[in-house]
Structure formats: structure tokens, C-alpha cells
Protein backbone atom coordinates (compact mmCIF):
# COMPACT_ATOMS: atom_id res chain seq x y z
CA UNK A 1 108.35 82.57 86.59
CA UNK A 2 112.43 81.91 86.48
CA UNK A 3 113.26 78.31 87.20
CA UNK A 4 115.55 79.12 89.87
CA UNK A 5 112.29 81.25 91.53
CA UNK A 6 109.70 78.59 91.12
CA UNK A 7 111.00 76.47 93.89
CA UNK A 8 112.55 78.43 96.23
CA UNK A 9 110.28 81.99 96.38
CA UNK A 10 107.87 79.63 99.16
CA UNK A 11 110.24 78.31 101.05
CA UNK A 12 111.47 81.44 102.59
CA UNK A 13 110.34 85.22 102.94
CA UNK A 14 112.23 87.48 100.32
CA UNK A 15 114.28 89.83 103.18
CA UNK A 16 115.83 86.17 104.63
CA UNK A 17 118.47 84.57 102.41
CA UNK A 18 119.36 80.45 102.30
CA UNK A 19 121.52 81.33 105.17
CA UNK A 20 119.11 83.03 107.52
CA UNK A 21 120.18 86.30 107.49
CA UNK A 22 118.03 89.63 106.49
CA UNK A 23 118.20 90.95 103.20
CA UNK A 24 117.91 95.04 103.35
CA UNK A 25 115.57 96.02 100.98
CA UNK A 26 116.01 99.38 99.33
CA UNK A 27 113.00 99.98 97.47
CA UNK A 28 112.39 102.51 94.46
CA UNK A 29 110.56 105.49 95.22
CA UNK A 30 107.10 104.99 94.09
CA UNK A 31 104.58 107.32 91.89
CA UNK A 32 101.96 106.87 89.81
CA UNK A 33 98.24 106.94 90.09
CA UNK A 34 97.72 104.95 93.36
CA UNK A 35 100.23 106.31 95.09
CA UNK A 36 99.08 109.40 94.45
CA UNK A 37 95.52 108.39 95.45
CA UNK A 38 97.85 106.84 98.81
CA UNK A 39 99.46 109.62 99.53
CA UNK A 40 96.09 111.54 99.89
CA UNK A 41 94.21 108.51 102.27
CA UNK A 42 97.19 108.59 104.59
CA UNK A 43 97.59 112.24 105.16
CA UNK A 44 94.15 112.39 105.90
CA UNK A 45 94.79 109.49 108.27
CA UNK A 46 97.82 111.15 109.96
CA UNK A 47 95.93 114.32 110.86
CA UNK A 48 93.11 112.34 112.07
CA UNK A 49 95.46 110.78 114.26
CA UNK A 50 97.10 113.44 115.58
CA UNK A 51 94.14 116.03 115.51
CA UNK A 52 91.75 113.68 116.98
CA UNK A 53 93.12 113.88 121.06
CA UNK A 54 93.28 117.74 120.90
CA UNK A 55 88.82 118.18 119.62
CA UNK A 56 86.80 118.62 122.58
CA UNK A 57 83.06 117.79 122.58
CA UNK A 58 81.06 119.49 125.95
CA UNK A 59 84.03 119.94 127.57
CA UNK A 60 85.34 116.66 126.90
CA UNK A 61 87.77 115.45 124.50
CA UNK A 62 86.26 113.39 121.21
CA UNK A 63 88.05 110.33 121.71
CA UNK A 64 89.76 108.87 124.71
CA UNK A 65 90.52 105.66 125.81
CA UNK A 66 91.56 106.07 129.53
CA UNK A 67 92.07 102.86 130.17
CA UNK A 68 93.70 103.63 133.96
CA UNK A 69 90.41 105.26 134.81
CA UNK A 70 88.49 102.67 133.02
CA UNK A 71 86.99 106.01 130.79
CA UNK A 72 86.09 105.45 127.37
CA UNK A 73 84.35 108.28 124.66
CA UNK A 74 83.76 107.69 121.23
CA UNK A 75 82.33 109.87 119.09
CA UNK A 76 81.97 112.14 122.59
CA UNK A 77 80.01 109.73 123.80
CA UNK A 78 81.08 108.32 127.21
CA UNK A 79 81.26 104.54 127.65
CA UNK A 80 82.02 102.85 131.16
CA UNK A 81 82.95 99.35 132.13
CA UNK A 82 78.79 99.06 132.44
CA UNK A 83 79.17 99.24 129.05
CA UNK A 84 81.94 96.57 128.41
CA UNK A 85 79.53 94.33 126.48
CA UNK A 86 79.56 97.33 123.74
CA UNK A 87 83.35 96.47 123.32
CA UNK A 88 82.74 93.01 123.20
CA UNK A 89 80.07 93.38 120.34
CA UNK A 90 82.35 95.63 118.37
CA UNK A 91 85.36 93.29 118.41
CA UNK A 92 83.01 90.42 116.82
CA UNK A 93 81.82 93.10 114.42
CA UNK A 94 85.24 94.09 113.93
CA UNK A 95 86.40 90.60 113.74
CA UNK A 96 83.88 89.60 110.97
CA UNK A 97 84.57 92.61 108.83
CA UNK A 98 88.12 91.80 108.81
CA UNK A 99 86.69 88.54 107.65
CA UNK A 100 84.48 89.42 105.02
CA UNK A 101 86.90 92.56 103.66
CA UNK A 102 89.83 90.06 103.55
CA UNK A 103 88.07 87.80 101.32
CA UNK A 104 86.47 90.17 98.71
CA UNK A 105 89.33 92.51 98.62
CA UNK A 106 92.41 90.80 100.12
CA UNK A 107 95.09 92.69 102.01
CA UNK A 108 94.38 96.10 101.35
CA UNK A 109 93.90 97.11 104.51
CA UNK A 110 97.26 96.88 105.05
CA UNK A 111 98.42 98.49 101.92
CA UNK A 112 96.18 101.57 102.45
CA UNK A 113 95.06 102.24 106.05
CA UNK A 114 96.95 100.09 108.37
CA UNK A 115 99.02 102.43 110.59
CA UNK A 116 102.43 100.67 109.92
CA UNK A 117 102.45 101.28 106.22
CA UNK A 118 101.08 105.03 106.54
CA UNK A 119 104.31 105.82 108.87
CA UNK A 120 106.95 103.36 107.52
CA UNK A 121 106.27 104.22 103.66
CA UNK A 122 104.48 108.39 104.14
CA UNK A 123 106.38 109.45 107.31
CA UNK A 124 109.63 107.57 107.68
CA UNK A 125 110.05 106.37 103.48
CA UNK A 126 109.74 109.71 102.40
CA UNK A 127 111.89 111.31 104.98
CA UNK A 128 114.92 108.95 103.77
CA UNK A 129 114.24 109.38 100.51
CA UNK A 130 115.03 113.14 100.91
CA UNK A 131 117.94 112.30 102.59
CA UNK A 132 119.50 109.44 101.26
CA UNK A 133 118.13 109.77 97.77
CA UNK A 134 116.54 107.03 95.67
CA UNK A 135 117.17 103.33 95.96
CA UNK A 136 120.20 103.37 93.67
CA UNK A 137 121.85 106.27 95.61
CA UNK A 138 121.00 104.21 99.35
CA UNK A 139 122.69 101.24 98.27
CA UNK A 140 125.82 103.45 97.42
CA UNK A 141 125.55 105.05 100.72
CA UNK A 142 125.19 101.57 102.41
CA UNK A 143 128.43 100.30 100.79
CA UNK A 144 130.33 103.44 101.02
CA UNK A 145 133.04 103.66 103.95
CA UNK A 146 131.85 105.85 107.30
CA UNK A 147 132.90 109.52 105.81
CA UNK A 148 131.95 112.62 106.46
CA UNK A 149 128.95 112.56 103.81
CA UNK A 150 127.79 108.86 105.73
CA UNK A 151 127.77 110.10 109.34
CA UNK A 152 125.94 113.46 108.47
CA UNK A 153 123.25 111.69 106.84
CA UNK A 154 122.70 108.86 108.69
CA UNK A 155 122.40 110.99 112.05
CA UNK A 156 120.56 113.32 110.56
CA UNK A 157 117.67 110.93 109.00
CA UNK A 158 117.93 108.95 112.38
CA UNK A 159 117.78 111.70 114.81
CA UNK A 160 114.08 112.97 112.72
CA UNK A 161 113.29 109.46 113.22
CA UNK A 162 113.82 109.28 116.89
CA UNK A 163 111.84 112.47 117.13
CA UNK A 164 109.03 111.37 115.07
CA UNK A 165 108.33 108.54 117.19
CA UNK A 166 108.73 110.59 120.24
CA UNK A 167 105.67 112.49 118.93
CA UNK A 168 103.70 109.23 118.02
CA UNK A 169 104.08 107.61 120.89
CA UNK A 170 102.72 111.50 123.07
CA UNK A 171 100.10 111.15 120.56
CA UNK A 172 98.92 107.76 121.89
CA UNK A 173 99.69 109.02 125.51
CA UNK A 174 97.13 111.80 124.66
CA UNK A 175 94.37 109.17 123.55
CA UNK A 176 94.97 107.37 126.83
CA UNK A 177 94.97 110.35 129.31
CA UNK A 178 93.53 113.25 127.50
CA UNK A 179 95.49 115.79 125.67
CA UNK A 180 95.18 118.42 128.72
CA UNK A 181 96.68 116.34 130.99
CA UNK A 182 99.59 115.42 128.81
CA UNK A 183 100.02 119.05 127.84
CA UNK A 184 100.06 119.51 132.32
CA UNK A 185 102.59 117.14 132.23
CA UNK A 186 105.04 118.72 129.80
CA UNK A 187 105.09 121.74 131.19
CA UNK A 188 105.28 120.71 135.07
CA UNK A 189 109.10 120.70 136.43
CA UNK A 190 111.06 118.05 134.90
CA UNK A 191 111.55 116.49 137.80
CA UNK A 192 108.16 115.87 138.75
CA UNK A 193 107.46 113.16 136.11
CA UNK A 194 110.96 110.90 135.89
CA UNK A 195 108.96 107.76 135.98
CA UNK A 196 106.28 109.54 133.30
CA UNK A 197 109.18 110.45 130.98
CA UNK A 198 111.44 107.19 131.31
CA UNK A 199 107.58 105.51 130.07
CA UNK A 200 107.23 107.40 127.19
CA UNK A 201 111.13 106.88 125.98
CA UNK A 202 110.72 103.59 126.04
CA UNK A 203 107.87 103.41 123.98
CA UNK A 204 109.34 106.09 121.83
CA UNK A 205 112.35 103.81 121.44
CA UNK A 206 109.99 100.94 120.62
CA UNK A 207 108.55 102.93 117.76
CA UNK A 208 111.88 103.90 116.45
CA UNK A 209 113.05 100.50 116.55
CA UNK A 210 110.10 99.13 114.42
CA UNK A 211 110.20 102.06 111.31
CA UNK A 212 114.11 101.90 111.45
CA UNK A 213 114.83 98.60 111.44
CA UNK A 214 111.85 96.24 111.74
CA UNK A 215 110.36 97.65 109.00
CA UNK A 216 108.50 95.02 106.52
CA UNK A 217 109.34 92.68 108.46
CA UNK A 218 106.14 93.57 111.52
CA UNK A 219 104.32 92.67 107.67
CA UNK A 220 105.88 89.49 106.90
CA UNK A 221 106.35 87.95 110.46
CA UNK A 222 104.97 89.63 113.04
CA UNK A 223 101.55 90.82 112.54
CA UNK A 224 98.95 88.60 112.84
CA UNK A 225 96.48 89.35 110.43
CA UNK A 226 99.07 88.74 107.38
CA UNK A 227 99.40 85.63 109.03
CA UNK A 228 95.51 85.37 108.67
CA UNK A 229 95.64 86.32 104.61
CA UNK A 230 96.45 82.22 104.35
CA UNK A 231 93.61 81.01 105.35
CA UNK A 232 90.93 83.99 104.44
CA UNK A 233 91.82 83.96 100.64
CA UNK A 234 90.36 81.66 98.22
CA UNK A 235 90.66 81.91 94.28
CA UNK A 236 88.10 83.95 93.95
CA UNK A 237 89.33 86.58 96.24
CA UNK A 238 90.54 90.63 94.69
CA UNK A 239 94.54 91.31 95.15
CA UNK A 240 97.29 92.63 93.67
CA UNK A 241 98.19 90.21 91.12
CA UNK A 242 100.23 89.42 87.19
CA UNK A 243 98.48 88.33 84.61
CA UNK A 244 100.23 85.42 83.47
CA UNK A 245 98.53 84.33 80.71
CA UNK A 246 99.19 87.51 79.02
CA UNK A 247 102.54 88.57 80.70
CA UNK A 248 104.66 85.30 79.52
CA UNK A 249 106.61 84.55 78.13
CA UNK A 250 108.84 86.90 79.55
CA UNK A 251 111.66 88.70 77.41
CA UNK A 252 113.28 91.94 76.71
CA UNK A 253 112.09 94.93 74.79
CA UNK A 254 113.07 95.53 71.33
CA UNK A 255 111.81 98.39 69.74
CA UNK A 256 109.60 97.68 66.66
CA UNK A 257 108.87 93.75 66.93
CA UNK A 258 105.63 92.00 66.65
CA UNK A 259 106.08 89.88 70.62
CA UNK A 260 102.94 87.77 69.76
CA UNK A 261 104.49 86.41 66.49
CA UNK A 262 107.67 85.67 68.40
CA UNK A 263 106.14 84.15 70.87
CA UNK A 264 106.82 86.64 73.50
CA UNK A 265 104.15 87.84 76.60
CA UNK A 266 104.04 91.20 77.49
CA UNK A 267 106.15 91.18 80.50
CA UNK A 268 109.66 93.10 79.60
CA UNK A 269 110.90 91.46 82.38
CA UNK A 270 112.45 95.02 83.94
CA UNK A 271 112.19 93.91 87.05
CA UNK A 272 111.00 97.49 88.36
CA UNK A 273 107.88 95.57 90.00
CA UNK A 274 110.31 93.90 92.14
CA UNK A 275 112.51 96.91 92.86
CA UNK A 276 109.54 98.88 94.04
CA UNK A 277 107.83 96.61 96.13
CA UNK A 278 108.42 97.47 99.73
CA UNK A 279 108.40 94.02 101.17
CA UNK A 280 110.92 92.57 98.30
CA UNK A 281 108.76 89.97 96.28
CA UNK A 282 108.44 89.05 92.94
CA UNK A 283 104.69 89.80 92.23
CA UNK A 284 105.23 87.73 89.08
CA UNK A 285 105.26 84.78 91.26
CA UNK A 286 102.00 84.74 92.27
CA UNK A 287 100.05 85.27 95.30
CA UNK A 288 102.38 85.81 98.39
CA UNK A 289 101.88 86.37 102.15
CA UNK A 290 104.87 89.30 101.81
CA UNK A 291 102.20 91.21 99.77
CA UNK A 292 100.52 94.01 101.51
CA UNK A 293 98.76 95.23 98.29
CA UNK A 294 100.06 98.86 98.41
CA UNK A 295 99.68 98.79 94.13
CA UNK A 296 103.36 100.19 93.89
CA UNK A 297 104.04 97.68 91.34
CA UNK A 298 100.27 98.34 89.51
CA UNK A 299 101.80 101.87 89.02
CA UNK A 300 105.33 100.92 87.99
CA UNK A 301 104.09 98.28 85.46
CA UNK A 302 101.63 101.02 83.92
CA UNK A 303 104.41 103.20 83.25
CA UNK A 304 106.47 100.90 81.51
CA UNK A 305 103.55 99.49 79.80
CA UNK A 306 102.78 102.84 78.44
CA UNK A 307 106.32 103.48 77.59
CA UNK A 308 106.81 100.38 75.54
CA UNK A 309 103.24 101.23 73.90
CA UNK A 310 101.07 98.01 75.38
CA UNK A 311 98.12 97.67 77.62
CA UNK A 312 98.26 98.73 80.83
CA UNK A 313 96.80 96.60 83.57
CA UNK A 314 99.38 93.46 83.55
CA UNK A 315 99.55 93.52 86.88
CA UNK A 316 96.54 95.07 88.54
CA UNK A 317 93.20 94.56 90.74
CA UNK A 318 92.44 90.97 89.99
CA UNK A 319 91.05 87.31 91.61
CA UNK A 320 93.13 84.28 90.40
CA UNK A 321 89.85 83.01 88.68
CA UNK A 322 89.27 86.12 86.75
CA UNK A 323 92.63 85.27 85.37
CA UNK A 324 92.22 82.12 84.29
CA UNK A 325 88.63 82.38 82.77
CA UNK A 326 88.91 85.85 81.88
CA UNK A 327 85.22 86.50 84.42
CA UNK A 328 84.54 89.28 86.72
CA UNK A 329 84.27 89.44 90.25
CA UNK A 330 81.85 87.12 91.39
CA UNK A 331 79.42 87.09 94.83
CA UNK A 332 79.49 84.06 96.13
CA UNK A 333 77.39 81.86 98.43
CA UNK A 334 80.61 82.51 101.49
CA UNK A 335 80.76 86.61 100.29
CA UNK A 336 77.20 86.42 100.79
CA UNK A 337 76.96 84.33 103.88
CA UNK A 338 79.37 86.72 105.74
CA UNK A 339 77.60 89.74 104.36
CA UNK A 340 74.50 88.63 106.02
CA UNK A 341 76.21 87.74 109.18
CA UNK A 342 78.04 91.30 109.66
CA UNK A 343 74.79 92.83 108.50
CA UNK A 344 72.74 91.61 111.46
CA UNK A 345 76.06 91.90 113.82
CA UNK A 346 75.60 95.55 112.55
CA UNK A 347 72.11 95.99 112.98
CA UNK A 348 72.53 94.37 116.27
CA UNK A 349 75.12 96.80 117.76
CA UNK A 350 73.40 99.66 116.36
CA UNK A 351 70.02 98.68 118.58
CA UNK A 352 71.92 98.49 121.51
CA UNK A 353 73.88 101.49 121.18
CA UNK A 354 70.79 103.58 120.87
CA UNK A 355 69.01 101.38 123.08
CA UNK A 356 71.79 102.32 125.86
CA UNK A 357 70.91 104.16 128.98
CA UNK A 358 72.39 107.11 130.80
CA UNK A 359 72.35 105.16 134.12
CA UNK A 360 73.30 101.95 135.33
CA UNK A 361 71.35 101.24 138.61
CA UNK A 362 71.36 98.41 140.60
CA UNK A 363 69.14 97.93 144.46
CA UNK A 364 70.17 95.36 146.43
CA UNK A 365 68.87 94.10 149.66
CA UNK A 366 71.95 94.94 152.14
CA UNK A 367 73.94 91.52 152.76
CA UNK A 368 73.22 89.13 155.53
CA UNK A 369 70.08 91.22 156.84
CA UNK A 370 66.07 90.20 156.23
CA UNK A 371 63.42 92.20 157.35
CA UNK A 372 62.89 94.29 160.61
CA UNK A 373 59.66 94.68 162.89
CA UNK A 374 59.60 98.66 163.60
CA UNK A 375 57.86 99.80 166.85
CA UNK A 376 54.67 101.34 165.24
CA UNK A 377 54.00 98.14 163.56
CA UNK A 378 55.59 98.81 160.40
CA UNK A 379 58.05 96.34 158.53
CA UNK A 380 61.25 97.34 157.11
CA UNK A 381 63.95 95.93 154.61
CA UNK A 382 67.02 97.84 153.84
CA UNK A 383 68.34 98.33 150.73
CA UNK A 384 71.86 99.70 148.81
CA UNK A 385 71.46 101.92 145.80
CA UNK A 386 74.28 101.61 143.07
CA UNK A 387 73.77 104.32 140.42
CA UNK A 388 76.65 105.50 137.66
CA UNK A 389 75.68 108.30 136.17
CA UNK A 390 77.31 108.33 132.11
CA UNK A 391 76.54 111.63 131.52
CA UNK A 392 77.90 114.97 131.66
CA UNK A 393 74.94 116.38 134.30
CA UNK A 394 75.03 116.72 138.06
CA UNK A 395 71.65 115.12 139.62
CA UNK A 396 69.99 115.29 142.71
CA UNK A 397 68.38 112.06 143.18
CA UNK A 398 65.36 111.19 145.04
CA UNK A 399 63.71 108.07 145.62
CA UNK A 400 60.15 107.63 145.79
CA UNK A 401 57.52 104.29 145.80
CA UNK A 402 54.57 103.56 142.99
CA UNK A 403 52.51 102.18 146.05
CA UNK A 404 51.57 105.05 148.41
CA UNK A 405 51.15 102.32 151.84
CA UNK A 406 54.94 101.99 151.50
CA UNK A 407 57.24 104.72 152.42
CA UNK A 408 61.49 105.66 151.98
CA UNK A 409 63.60 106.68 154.53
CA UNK A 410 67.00 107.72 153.54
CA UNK A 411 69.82 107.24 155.42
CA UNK A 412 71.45 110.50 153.47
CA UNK A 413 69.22 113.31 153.49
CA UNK A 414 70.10 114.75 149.77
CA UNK A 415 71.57 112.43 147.11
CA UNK A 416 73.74 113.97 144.63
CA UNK A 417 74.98 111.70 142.22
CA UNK A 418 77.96 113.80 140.04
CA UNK A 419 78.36 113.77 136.15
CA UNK A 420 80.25 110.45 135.24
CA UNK A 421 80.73 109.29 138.85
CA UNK A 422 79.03 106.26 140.90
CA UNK A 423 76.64 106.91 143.90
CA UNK A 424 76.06 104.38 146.87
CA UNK A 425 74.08 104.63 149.68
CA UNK A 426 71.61 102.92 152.27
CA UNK A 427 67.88 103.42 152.90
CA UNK A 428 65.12 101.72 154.26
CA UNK A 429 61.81 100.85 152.75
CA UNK A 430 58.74 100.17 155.08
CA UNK A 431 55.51 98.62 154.46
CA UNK A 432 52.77 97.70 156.76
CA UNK A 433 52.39 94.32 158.49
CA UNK A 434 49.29 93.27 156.84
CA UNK A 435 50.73 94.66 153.63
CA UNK A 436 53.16 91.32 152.90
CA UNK A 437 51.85 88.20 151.90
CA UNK A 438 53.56 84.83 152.13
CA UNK A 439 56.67 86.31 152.75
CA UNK A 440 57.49 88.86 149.67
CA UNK A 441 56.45 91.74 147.95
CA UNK A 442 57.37 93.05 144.93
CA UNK A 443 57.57 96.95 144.87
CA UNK A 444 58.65 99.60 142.42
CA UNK A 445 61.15 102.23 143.38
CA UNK A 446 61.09 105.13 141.11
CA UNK A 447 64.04 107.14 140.50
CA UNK A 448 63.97 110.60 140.33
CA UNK A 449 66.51 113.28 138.76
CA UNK A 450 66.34 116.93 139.23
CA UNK A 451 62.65 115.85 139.76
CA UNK A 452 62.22 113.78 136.48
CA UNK A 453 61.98 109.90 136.53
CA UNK A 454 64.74 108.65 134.94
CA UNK A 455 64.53 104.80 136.25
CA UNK A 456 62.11 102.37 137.99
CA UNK A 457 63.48 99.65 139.45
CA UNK A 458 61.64 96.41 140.33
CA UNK A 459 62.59 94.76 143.81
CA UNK A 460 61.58 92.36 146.46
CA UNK A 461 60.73 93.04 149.88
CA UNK A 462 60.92 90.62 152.38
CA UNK A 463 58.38 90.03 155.58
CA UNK A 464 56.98 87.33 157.93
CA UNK A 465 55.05 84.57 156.09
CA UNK A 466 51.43 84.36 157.72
């Protein structure tokens, strides 16, 4: 690295200068081999996103996370806040991937799926580009006075970029409420949803905001798992990285001399790594938290390697330690221990998922009350039935005992518990006198519905202790 890099390229991000203020970065449209293999992941992606709130599975949509109704479905599965330890099981799966992904393969997430990137460099990049031109032509633009030319351009690329968030952020309005109900929305009377439509131009402007002028820098200071990258990477872990030891020393190109006989690495020192990179660094300095491993300078370098007639692969896929002793990638005893760990998290989640049940049911003995003495010499305890049904059937339930000297009395006639609603009502269950011993019984109430059991629930019945 330069002298006047080496001490300075850590002490601040690359889009802040000594004085504090941001650094625009224009960077150089990218292409090459990756990219192209990029460009194909993310549009994939981006109709997944925006396809996803329009399939319907029975009726329902394939994914929704209502979170005013407290309504989740995944997969078309529907999950209810009976369900919330589900969530919490996934978020320490999801958790411990992140782990275990960050330190075998660094931050490619971020590079290649993360949601930011996919917009900012495939949506919002590319939609510039065709505008403004390439990197050399922006920075003209940028210094040119406010002409004709400027103002067309600029309002032009920034009204597509208002109107691009305005569909992200009815995209994510769709996940939340369903994409019929959004759909009901827009084409009610404008004046029947102010409040609906103030909500989702804010959050339009909040989008806006972040892929015109945040930008990188949600990367390089806001996000919190870049912040994360410090402390999950070790030597050993896979990222974007320059070889060094076979890069310097660094020096121009001359056509037809022997660079290992003059000394020279194979670094041309063109700088088109740095021009390309979307977050400003100097890859050549070595591991960085700015790096979001998008392999636009991999590509870059492989051109220019090929044009100058050397290896390709200076800067590519590579640990620190592969670097320096020239190994491959290596499983060790932490890869393995966190391999383990999300493998049983896994197996785990999976077990309870298929493990899960249609109906949450709870019977409680009504508050405050003990048993009754009935006039026929019966005794009675009453009861509350709680049932949520998570499934897209309408039941009639019915209620029965496993011991025929006890018998139910509803308070409701017919039960009809709805698909994905809650039921709760009252009933009484009597036994007779001599049937209670030392103060408690434990019965079994058997749930029926449409006539099939679908629960049996265990519960204690109170009486006189004799």
C-alpha cells in the first residue's frame, strides 16, 4: 500500500474526508463475470419480492405478516401469537447462521442478497447510469453549472426514484395487510384514506432518502451487521481480498518487460479496483469494514489482468491465511463448533414445526368459584374453554368426558369455533358425590370437531374432601 494510505485508510471511512465532510462517490459501472452472475440473483430476488404478496394459497395469500392483526403465514401456513415461540426459535436460528455464514464466507450477504445493495446498485445504480452516464460523465454533470441539460436530468432520474420507492414501500404495505386490501384501498375515494396515504409517503420518502442520498453509507455506518463483520472475522475467514504477496510491488504497465526481473508485482496500479468499488475503498489495503464483498473489483482486476496478459485472480475469493501460506480453506474446530450448533437449532425447529398443532386449547376452572352441590346430589365445577382454531376450516365443537359417571352441560347449546378465530365459552362438568376423593379428580375432556377428536385435555375437578 501507498505510504500516505497506510496510516490514514483506518482512521476514517473512505466517503468522510480529514475534515468530516462526505465524499460523493461516483463509481464505474461494473461488468464482468460476477456481476453478471449478480445481476441474475437479484432479479430473481426483486420479483420474489414483489410477486410474493400478490400468490394466494387456499384463499389466502403466501406470505403475510399482519402484524396489526397479529396474523402471520409462511409458506401458507398460518402462525398466531400461540405460536410466538416459533419466531423466537427462528431468530436464534437466524442469528447463528448469520454467525456461522459470516465467518466461513464473510460479508457476502451483503454483497449479493441483502436488500439495500439489490435496489441501490440493480434498481437505483442502473437507472442513473442510463441517465447520467458512466462515472466520468456524473462527475462532469456534478461540476457543471444548473443548465438546461442538469435540471432535465436530475429531475428526471429523481422523479423515477421517488416513484420507485413509492412502489417499494406499497410492496411492504402489501406483506403487512394483504395485497387485496391494499389493492381496496387504492381504488376507494381518495378521501377516504388521508391518514393511509400521508403513511405510506412518508415511508416512501424514507426510502427515497436512503437510495438517493444515504446510499453506502446505511453499509458503512448504519447497519448493524457490518458493524458485526469486526468481531465475526478471523484470519481464516473467505472475503474479497489482494493478494499482496504477488500484487507488489506496485508499478505501471510497460508493454514487453519481464516485472519479476525488475522487481515489479503484478498490480498495474490502475486504480480501476478503487473506482469501481461502490463504497470507495482501496481493496489493496486490506480487509475493511466499507467492504460489502459485491466482487466488482474481482471482475475489474480480471479484465485488466487479461489485458496486460497475467493471471487472473489478484484480487479474488480468499482468507488472509491462504495468502500468506499459500493453503486452502480450512474447517476449523469454531466452523465446526457452530455448524453443529445451527445443525441441532435446525433440527430442533424443524420438530416443532411439524410437531405444531392446529389448535391451541386451554380449560380453566372459572375464577374465584370451587365446586357446587346440585339438588339431585350431583357435584359441579365450572369451567372456560379457550380454543384458536389455526386453520382454514369452520368446526362445530362438542365436548364430551372419557368417564361415562361424569356428564357436560353447556352453557351454549352449539359451539362453532370459525377458521382462524378464538372461541370462549362456559360449561359445567358434574360428577357424583361419592365420585371425588380427597378433594380432586382428574378428568379428561375430549374435544370433538365435526365429530372427530381433535384434543383431550387433562383437568382437575374440585369437590368436598371426606
Amino acid at each position: 500500500m501507498e505510504k500516505d494510505e497506510e496510516g490514514t485508510f483506518r482512521d476514517h471511512i473512505a466517503t468522510v474526508n480529514e475534515k468530516g465532510k462526505r465524499i460523493w462517490i461516483f463509481p464505474k459501472k461494473p461488468k464482468g463475470t460476477f456481476y453478471n452472475y449478480r445481476k441474475i440473483l437479484s432479479y430473481f430476488l426483486l420479483v420474489l419480492l414483489f410477486g410474493l404478496p400478490h400468490i394466494k394459497f387456499h384463499g389466502e395469500p403466501f406470505f403475510l405478516f399482519n402484524i396489526l392483526e397479529r396474523k402471520f403465514i409462511l409458506f401458507g401456513k398460518i402462525f398466531w401469537p400461540e405460536d410466538f415461540y416459533l419466531f423466537a426459535i427462528a431468530t436464534i436460528l437466524g442469528i447463528i447462521g448469520i454467525i456461522l455464514f459470516t465467518i466461513i464466507y464473510g460479508r457476502l450477504f451483503c454483497g449479493w442478497v441483502c436488500p439495500q445493495t439489490i435496489f441501490m446498485e440493480m434498481l437505483f445504480r442502473r437507472i442513473e447510469y442510463l441517465i447520467d452516464g458512466d462515472w466520468t460523465h456524473q462527475k462532469k454533470l456534478d461540476a457543471q453549472p444548473w443548465n438546461s441539460e442538469k435540471i432535465i436530468k436530475r429531475v428526471s432520474k429523481h422523479a423515477i426514484f421517488w416513484f420507485i420507492s413509492f412502489l417499494i414501500a406499497n410492496t411492504f404495505l402489501a406483506y403487512i395487510i394483504g395485497a387485496d386490501k391494499l389493492w381496496e384501498i387504492q381504488t376507494d375515494p381518495f378521501g377516504k384514506h388521508i391518514g393511509g396515504l400521508i403513511g405510506i409517503s412518508i415511508f416512501t420518502t424514507v426510502f427515497y432518502f436512503v437510495f438517493a442520498r444515504l446510499r453506502e453509507q446505511v453499509c458503512t455506518t448504519i447497519c448493524p451487521y457490518g458493524r458485526l463483520q469486526g468481531v465475526l472475522l478471523d484470519p481464516n475467514s473467505m472475503v474479497v481480498a489482494y493478494d499482496h504477496k504477488r500484487g507488489e510491488e506496485r508499478a505501471k504497465f510497460k508493454k514487453g518487460e519481464n516485472r519479476s526481473d525488475l522487481g515489479k508485482g503484478d498490480c498495474i496500479d490502475c486504480k480501476l479496483c478503487v473506482h469501481v468499488c461502490p463504497t470507495g475503498i482501496d481493496i489493496r489495503n486490506g480487509t475493511q469494514l466499507e467492504c460489502i464483498n459485491c466482487t466488482a473489483c474481482i471482475d475489474e482486476c480480471n479484465t485488466v489482468m487479461e489485458g496486460v496478459g497475467q493471471l487472473k485472480g489478484l484480487i479474488r475469493f480468499v482468507s488472509e491465511n491462504s495468502i500468506k501460506t499459500g493453503k486452502r480453506f480450512e474447517w476449523t474446530r469454531r466452523v465446526k463448533s457452530y455448524t453443529g450448533l445451527l445443525i441441532l437449532v435446525m433440527g430442533i425447529f424443524t420438530m416443532l414445526l411439524i410437531t405444531r398443532k392446529d389448535f391451541q386449547t386451554n380449560i380453566f376452572r372459572q375464577r374465584g368459584s370451587t365446586y357446587q352441590k346440585t339438588d339431585d346430589g350431583l357435584i359441579s365445577n365450572i369451567f372456560e374453554l379457550n380454543m384458536a382454531n389455526k386453520t382454514r376450516n369452520n368446526f362445530k365443537i362438542q365436548l364430551k368426558l372419557d368417564d361415562p359417571k361424569g356428564q357436560i352441560e353447556m352453557v351454549v347449546k352449539k359451539l362453532y369455533l370459525k377458521k382462524e378465530a378464538h372461541l370462549k365459552e362456559r360449561f359445567l362438568v358434574k360428577f357424583p358425590f361419592n365420585e371425588v376423593r380427597n378433594g380432586k379428580k382428574i378428568i379428561s375432556i375430549i374435544i370433538l370437531g365435526n365429530g372427530k377428536e381433535i384434543q383431550r385435555m387433562k383437568v382437575k375437578f374440585l369437590g368436598p374432601i371426606f
